[in-house]
N, C-alpha and C. Protein backbone atom coordinates (compact mmCIF):
# COMPACT_ATOMS: atom_id res chain seq x y z
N UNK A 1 91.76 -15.56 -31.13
CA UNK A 1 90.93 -15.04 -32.17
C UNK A 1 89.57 -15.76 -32.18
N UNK A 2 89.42 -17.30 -32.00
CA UNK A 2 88.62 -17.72 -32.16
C UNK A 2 87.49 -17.62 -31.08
N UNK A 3 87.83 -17.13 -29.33
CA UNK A 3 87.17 -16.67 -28.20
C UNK A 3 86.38 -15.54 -28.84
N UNK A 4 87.35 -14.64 -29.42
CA UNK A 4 86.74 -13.00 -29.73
C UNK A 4 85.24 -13.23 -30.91
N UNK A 5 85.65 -14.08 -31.62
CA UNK A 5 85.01 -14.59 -32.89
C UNK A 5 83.76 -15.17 -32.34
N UNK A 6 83.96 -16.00 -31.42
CA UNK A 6 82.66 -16.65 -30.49
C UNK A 6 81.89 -15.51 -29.66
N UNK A 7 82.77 -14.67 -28.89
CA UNK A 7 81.60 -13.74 -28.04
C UNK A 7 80.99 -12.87 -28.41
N UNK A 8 81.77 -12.38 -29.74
CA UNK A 8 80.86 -11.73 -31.02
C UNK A 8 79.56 -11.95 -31.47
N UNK A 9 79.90 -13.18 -32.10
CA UNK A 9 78.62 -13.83 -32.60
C UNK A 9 77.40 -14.11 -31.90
N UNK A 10 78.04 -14.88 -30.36
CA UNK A 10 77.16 -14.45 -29.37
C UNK A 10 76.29 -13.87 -28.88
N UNK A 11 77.25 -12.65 -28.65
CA UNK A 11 76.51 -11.32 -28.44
C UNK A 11 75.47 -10.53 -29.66
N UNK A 12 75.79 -10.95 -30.51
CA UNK A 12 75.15 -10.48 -31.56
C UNK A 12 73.87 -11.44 -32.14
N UNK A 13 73.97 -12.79 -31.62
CA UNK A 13 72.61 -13.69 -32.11
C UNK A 13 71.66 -13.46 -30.57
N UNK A 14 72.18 -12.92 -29.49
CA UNK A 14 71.39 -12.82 -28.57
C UNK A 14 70.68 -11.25 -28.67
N UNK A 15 71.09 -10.36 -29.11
CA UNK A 15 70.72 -9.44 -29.72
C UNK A 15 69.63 -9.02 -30.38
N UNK A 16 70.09 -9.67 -31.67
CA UNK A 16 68.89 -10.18 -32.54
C UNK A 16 67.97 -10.96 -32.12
N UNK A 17 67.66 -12.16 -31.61
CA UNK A 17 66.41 -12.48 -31.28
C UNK A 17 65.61 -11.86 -29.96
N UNK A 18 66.36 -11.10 -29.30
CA UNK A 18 66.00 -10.11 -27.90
C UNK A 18 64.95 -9.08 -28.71
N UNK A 19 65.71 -8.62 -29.53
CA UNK A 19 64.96 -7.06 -29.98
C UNK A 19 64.39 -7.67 -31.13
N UNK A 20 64.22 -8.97 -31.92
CA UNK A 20 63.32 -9.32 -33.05
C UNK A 20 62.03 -9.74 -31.82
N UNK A 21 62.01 -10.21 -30.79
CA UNK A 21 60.73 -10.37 -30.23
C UNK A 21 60.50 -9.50 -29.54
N UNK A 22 60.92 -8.31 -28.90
CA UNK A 22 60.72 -7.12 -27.89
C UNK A 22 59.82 -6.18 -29.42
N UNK A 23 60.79 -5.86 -30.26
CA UNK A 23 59.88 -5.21 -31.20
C UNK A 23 59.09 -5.35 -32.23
N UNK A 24 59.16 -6.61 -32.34
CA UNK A 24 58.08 -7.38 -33.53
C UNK A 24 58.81 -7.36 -34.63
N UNK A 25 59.89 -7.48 -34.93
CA UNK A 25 60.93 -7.16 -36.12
C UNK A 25 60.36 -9.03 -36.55
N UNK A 26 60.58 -8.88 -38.10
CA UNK A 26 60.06 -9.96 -38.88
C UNK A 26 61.02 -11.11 -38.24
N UNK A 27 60.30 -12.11 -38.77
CA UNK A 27 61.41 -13.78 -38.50
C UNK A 27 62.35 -14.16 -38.73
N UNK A 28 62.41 -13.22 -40.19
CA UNK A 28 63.75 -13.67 -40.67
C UNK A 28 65.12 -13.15 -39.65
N UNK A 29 64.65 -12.31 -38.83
CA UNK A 29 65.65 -11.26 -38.11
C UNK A 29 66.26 -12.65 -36.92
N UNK A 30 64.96 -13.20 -36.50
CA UNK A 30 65.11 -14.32 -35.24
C UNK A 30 66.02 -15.48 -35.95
N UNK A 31 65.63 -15.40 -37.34
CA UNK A 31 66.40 -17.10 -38.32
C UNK A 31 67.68 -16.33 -37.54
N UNK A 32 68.30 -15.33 -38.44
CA UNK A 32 69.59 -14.61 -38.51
C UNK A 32 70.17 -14.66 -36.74
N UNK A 33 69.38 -14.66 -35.82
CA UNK A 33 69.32 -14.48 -34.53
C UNK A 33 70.11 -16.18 -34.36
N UNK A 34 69.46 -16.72 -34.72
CA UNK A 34 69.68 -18.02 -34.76
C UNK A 34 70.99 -19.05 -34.73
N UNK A 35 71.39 -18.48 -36.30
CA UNK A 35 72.30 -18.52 -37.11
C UNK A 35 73.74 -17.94 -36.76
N UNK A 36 73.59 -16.90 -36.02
CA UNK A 36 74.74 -16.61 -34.94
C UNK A 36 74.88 -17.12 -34.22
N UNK A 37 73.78 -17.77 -33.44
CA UNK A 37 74.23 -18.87 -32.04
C UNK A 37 74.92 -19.64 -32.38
N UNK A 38 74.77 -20.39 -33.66
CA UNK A 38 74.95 -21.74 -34.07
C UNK A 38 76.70 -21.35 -34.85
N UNK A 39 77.02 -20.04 -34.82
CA UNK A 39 77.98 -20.00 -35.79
C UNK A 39 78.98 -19.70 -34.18
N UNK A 40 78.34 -19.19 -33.01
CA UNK A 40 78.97 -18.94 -32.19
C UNK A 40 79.25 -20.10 -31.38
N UNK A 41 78.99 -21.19 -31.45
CA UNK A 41 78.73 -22.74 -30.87
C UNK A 41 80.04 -22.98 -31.66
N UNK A 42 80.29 -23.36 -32.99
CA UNK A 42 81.16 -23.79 -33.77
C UNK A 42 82.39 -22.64 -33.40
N UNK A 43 82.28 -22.01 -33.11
CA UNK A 43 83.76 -20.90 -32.42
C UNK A 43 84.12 -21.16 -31.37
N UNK A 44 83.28 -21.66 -30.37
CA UNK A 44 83.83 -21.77 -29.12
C UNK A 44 84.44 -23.21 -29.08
N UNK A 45 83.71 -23.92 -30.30
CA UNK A 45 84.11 -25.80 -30.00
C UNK A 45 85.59 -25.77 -30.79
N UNK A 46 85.40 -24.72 -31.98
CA UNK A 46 87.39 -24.19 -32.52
C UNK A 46 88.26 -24.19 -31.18
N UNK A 47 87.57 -23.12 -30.53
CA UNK A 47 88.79 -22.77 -29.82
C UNK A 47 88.99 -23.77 -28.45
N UNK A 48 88.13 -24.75 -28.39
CA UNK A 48 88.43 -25.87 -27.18
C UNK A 48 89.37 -26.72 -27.83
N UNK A 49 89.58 -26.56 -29.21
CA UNK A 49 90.23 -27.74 -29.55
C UNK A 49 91.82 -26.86 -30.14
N UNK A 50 91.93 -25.30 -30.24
CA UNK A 50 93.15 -25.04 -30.33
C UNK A 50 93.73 -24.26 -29.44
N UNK A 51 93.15 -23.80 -27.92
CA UNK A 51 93.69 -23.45 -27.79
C UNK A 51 94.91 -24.22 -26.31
N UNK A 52 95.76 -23.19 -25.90
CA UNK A 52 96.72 -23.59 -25.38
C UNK A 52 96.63 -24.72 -24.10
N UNK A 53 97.27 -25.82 -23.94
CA UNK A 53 97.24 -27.05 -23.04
C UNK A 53 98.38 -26.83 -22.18
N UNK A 54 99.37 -25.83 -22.26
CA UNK A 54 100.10 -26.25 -20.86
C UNK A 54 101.12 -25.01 -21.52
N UNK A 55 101.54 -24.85 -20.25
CA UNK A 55 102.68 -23.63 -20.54
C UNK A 55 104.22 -23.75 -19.47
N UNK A 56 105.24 -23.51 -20.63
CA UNK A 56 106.47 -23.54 -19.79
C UNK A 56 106.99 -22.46 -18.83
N UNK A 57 107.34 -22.58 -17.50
CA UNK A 57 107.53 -21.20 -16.54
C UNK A 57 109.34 -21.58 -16.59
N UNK A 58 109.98 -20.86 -15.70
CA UNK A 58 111.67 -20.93 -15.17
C UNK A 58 111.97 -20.45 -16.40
N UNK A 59 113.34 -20.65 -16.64
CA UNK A 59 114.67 -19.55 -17.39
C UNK A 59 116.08 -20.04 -16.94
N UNK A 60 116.47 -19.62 -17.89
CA UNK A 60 118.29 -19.82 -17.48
C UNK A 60 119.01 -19.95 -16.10
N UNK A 61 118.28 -19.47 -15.20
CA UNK A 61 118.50 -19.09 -13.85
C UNK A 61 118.09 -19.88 -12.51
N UNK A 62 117.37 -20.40 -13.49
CA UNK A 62 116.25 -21.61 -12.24
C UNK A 62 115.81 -22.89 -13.30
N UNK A 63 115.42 -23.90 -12.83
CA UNK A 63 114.77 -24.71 -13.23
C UNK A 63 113.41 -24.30 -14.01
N UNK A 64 113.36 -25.23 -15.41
CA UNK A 64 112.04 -25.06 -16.13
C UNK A 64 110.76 -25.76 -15.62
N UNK A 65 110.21 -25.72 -15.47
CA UNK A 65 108.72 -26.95 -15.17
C UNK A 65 107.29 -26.46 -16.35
N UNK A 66 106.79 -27.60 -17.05
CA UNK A 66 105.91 -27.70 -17.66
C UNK A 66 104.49 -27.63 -16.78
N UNK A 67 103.88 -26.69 -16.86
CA UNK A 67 102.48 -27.09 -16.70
C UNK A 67 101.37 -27.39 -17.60
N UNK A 68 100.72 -28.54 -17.37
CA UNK A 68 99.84 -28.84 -18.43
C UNK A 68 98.40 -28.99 -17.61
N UNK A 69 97.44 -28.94 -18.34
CA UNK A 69 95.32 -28.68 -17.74
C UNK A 69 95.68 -29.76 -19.46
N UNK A 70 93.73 -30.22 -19.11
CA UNK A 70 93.42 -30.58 -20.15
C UNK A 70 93.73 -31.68 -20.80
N UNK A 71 94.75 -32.50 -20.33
CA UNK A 71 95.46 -33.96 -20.90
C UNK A 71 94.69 -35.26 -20.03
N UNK A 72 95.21 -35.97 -20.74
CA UNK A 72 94.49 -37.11 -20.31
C UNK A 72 95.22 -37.86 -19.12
N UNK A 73 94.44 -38.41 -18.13
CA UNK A 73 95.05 -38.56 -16.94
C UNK A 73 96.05 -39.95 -17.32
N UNK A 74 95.91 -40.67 -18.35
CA UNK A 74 97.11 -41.85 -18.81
C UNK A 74 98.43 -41.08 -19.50
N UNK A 75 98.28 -40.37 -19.80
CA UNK A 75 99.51 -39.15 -20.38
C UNK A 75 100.09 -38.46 -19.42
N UNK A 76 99.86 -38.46 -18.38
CA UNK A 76 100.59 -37.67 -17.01
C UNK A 76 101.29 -38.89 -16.51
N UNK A 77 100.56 -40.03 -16.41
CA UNK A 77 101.04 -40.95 -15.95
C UNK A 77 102.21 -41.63 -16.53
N UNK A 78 102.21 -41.50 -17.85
CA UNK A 78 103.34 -41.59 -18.85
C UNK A 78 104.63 -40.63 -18.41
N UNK A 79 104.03 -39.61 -18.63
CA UNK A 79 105.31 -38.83 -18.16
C UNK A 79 106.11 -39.28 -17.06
N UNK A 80 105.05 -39.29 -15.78
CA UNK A 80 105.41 -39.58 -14.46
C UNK A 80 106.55 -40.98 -14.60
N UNK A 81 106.39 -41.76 -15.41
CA UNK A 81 106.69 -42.94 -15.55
C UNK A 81 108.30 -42.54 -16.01
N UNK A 82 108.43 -41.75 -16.95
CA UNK A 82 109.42 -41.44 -17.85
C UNK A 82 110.43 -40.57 -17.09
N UNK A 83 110.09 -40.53 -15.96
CA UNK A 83 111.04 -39.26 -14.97
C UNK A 83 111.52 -38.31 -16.11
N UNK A 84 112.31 -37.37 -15.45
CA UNK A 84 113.17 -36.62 -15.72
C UNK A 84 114.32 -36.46 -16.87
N UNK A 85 114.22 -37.41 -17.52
CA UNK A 85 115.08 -37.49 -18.43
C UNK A 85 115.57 -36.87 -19.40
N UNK A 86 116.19 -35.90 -20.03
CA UNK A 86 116.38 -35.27 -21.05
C UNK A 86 116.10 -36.25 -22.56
N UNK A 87 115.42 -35.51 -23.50
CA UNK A 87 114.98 -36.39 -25.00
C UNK A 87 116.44 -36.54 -25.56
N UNK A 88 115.95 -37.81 -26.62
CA UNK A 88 117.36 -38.76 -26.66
C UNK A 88 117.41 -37.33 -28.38
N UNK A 89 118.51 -37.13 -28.48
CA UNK A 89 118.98 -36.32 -30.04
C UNK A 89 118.87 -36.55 -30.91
């Protein structure tokens, strides 16, 4: 939601200041032009911070494996450290 929310705004503050200076449309049109960038900046920095870091593949049938992007290279190393172990109950 928050991607869609960003390329919106985007698209729409680039818009506005395109056609407020192509047609001489007043300033306030370029502020508003503006004001979408800045609202579209704060959507995209949402969604760096919620969206998804790693996803589980396999099933009942095969082995599971975690893939994770985005973590910190001392947190892999943790894991790595922690082998295989199933979490204690």
């Amino acid at each position: 939601m928050f991607r869609a929310i960003a390329y919106g705004t985007l698209a729409t503050g680039v818009l506005a200041i395109v056609s407020a200076v192509a047609w001489g449309w007043p300033q306030s049109i370029i502020a508003f032009g503006f004001g979408f960038l800045g609202a579209s900046f704060a959507a995209f920095v949402l969604y760096a911070g919620v969206r998804p870091k790693g996803v589980v593949r396999g099933g009942s049938s095969g082995p599971e494996f975690v893939y994770l992007w985005d973590v910190h290279p001392n947190f892999v190393a943790g894991v790595v450290a922690q082998g295989s172990q199933p979490p204690p109950n």
